[in-house]
Protein backbone atom coordinates (compact mmCIF):
# COMPACT_ATOMS: atom_id res chain seq x y z
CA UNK A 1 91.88 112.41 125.22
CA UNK A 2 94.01 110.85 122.06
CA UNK A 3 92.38 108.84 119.93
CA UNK A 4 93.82 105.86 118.17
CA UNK A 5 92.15 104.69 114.42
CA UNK A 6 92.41 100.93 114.67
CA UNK A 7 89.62 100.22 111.63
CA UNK A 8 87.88 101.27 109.22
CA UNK A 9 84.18 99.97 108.41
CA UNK A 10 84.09 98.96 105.13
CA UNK A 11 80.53 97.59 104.64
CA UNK A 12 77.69 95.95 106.52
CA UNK A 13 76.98 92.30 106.80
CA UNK A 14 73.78 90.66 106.52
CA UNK A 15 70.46 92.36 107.46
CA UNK A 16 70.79 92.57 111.69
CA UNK A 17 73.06 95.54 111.98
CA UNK A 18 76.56 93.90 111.37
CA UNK A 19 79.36 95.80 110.29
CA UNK A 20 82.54 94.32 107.79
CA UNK A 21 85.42 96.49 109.37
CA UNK A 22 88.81 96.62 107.63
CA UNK A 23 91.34 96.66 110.24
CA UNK A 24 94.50 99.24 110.51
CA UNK A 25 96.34 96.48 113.19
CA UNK A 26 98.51 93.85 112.87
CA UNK A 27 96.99 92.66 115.93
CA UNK A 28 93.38 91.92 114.06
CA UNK A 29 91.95 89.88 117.34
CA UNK A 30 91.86 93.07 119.71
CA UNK A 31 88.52 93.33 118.52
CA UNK A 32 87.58 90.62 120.41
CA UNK A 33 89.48 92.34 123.90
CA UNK A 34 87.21 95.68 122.99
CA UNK A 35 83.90 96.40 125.06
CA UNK A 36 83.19 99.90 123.09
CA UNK A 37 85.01 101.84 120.34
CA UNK A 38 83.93 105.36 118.89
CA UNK A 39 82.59 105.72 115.65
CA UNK A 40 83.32 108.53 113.01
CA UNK A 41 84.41 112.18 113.78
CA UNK A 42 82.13 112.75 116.15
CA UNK A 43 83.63 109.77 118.25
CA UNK A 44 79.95 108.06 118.73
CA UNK A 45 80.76 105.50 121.74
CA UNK A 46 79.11 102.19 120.67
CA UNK A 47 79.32 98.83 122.76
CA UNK A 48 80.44 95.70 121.10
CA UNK A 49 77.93 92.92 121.51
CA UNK A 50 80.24 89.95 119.35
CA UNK A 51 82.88 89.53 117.13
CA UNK A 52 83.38 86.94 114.42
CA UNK A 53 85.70 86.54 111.53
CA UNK A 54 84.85 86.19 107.34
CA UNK A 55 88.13 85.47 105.42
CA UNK A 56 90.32 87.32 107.87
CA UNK A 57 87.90 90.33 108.57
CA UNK A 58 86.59 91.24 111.61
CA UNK A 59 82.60 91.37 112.05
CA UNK A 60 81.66 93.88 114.12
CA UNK A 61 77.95 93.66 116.01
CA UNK A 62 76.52 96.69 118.42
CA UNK A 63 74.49 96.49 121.64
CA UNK A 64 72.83 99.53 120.09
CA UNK A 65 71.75 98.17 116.63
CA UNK A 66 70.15 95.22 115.13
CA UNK A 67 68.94 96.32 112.00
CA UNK A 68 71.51 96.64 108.62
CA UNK A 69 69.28 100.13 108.06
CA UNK A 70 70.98 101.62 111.47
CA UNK A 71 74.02 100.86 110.87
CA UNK A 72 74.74 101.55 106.61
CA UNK A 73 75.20 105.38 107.83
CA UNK A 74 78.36 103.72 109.35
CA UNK A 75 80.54 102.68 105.82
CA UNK A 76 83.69 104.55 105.54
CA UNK A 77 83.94 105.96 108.52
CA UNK A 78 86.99 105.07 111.24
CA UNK A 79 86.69 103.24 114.17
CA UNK A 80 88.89 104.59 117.67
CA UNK A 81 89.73 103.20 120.44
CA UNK A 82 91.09 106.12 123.22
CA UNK A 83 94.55 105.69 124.37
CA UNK A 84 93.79 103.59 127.53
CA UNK A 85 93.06 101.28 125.40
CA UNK A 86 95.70 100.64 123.28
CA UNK A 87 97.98 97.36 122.91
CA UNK A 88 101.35 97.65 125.00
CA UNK A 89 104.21 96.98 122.41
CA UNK A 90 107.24 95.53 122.92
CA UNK A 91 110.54 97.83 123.88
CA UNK A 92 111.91 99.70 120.82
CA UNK A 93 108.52 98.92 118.71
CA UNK A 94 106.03 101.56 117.46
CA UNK A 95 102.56 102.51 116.33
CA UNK A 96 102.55 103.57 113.20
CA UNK A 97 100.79 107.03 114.21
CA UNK A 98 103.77 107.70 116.76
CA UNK A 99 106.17 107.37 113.81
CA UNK A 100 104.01 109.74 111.60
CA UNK A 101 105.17 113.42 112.08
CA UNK A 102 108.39 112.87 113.73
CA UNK A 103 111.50 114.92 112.57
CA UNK A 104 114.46 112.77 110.72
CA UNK A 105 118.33 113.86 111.46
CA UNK A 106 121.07 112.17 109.94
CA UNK A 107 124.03 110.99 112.69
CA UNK A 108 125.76 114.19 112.08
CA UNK A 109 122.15 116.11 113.44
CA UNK A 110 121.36 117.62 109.94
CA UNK A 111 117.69 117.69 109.55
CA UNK A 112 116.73 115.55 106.88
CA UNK A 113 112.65 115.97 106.96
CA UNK A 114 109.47 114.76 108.53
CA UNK A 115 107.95 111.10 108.44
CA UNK A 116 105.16 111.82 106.00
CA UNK A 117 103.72 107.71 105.91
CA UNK A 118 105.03 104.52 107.27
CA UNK A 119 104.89 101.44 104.48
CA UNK A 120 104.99 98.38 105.62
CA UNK A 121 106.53 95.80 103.51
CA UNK A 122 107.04 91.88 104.06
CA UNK A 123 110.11 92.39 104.61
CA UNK A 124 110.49 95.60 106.83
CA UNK A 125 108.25 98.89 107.50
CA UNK A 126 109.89 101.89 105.00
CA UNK A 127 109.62 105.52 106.48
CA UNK A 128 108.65 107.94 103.33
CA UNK A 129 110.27 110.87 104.71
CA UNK A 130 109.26 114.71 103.13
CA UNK A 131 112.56 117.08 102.50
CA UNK A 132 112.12 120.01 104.71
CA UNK A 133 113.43 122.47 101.82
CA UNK A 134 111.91 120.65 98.68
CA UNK A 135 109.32 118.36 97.31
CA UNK A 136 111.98 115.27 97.30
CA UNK A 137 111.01 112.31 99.29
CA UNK A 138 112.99 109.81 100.54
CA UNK A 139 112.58 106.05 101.35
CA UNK A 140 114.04 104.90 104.61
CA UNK A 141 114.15 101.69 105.80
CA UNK A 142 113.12 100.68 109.14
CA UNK A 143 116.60 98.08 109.92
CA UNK A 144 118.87 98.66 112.62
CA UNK A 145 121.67 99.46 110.14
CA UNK A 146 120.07 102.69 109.63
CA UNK A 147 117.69 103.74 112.25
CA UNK A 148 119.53 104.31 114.95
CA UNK A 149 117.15 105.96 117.67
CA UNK A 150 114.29 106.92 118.15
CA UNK A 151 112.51 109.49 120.30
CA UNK A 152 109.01 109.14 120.55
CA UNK A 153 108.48 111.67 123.33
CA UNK A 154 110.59 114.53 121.73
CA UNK A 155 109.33 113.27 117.76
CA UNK A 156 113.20 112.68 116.53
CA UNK A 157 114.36 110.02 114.73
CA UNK A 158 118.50 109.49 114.17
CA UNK A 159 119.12 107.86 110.89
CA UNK A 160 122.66 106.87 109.22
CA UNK A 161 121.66 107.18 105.77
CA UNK A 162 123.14 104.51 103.61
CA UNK A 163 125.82 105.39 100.81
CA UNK A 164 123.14 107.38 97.85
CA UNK A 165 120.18 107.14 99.93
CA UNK A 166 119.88 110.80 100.26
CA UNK A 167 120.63 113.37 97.74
C-alpha cells in the first residue's frame, strides 16, 4: 500500500483530545472529506469524529480519544492518508511526492540530476535538482518554457534549461 503524508500534527488543542495539524496540501479542506487517516510510522488507523478550523488550521478530533493526555503522544508525528484516498489532480498537475526522486534530462537527453525538493513559490513551484556527478544544485523552474514533459510513471522529467541556468 503507498502512503501519502498530507499533515503533520503540530500540537493539541484544548483538554478533550483535539489535535492542531499543520497541513502539507494546498487543498486544506480534505480533512473534512477524510473518515480515518494513519498516524505516525507505525500507520495507527484513527477515525475522524469532526473537523474545524483556527486561523487557517485544521482541528483534528478522534472517535478513539477524548482526553488531551491520549492524544499529546501524537505532536510531530505525520498524518497519511493511503493512495485510494488521494485528491484526483487535474491533467499535467502533480503531487509534490511524485515529483520528488524523478531523474532530470536536458532536451538533448543528458542527465542533469535527481529532483531532491519541490519549493513552492507565489509565483511558481522551483524543482531543486542534485547534480548526479557533484554537490552542485540547481534551481529549476516549474513554467512551460522549461519543463517540457514529464513522466511520472517512468520518473523522467525533460527540461530546456534556460541560457546560464546550468553550469
Amino acid at each position: 500500500m503507498e502512503w501519502i503524508q498530507i499533515g503533520k500534527i503540530i500540537n493539541t488543542h484544548g483538554i478533550k483530545g483535539e489535535v492542531r495539524v499543520y497541513p502539507l496540501t494546498d487543498y486544506v479542506e480534505r480533512f473534512e472529506e477524510l473518515k480515518e487517516i494513519y498516524v505516525g510510522e507505525a500507520k495507527l488507523k484513527l477515525h475522524i469524529s469532526s473537523v474545524s478550523y483556527k486561523k487557517g488550521i485544521p482541528i483534528l478530533k478522534f472517535k478513539e480519544y477524548d482526553n488531551i493526555n491520549d492524544v499529546i503522544k501524537y505532536k510531530n508525528e505525520y498524518i497519511y492518508i493511503d493512495e485510494k484516498n488521494r485528491v484526483e489532480l487535474p491533467e499535467g498537475h502533480y503531487f509534490i511526492y511524485e515529483i520528488i526522486g524523478c531523474d532530470v534530462y536536458d532536451n538533448f537527453q543528458n542527465i542533469i540530476g535527481k529532483v531532491k525538493d519541490v519549493l513552492q513559490l507565489s509565483s511558481n513551484d522551483v524543482y531543486v535538482v542534485k547534480d548526479k556527478d557533484s554537490d552542485k544544485e540547481y534551481l529549476i523552474p516549474a513554467i512551460k518554457d522549461v519543463v517540457k514533459a514529464v513522466d511520472i510513471k517512468n520518473k523522467r522529467i525533460i527540461i530546456k534549461p534556460m541560457e546560464g541556468m546550468i553550469e
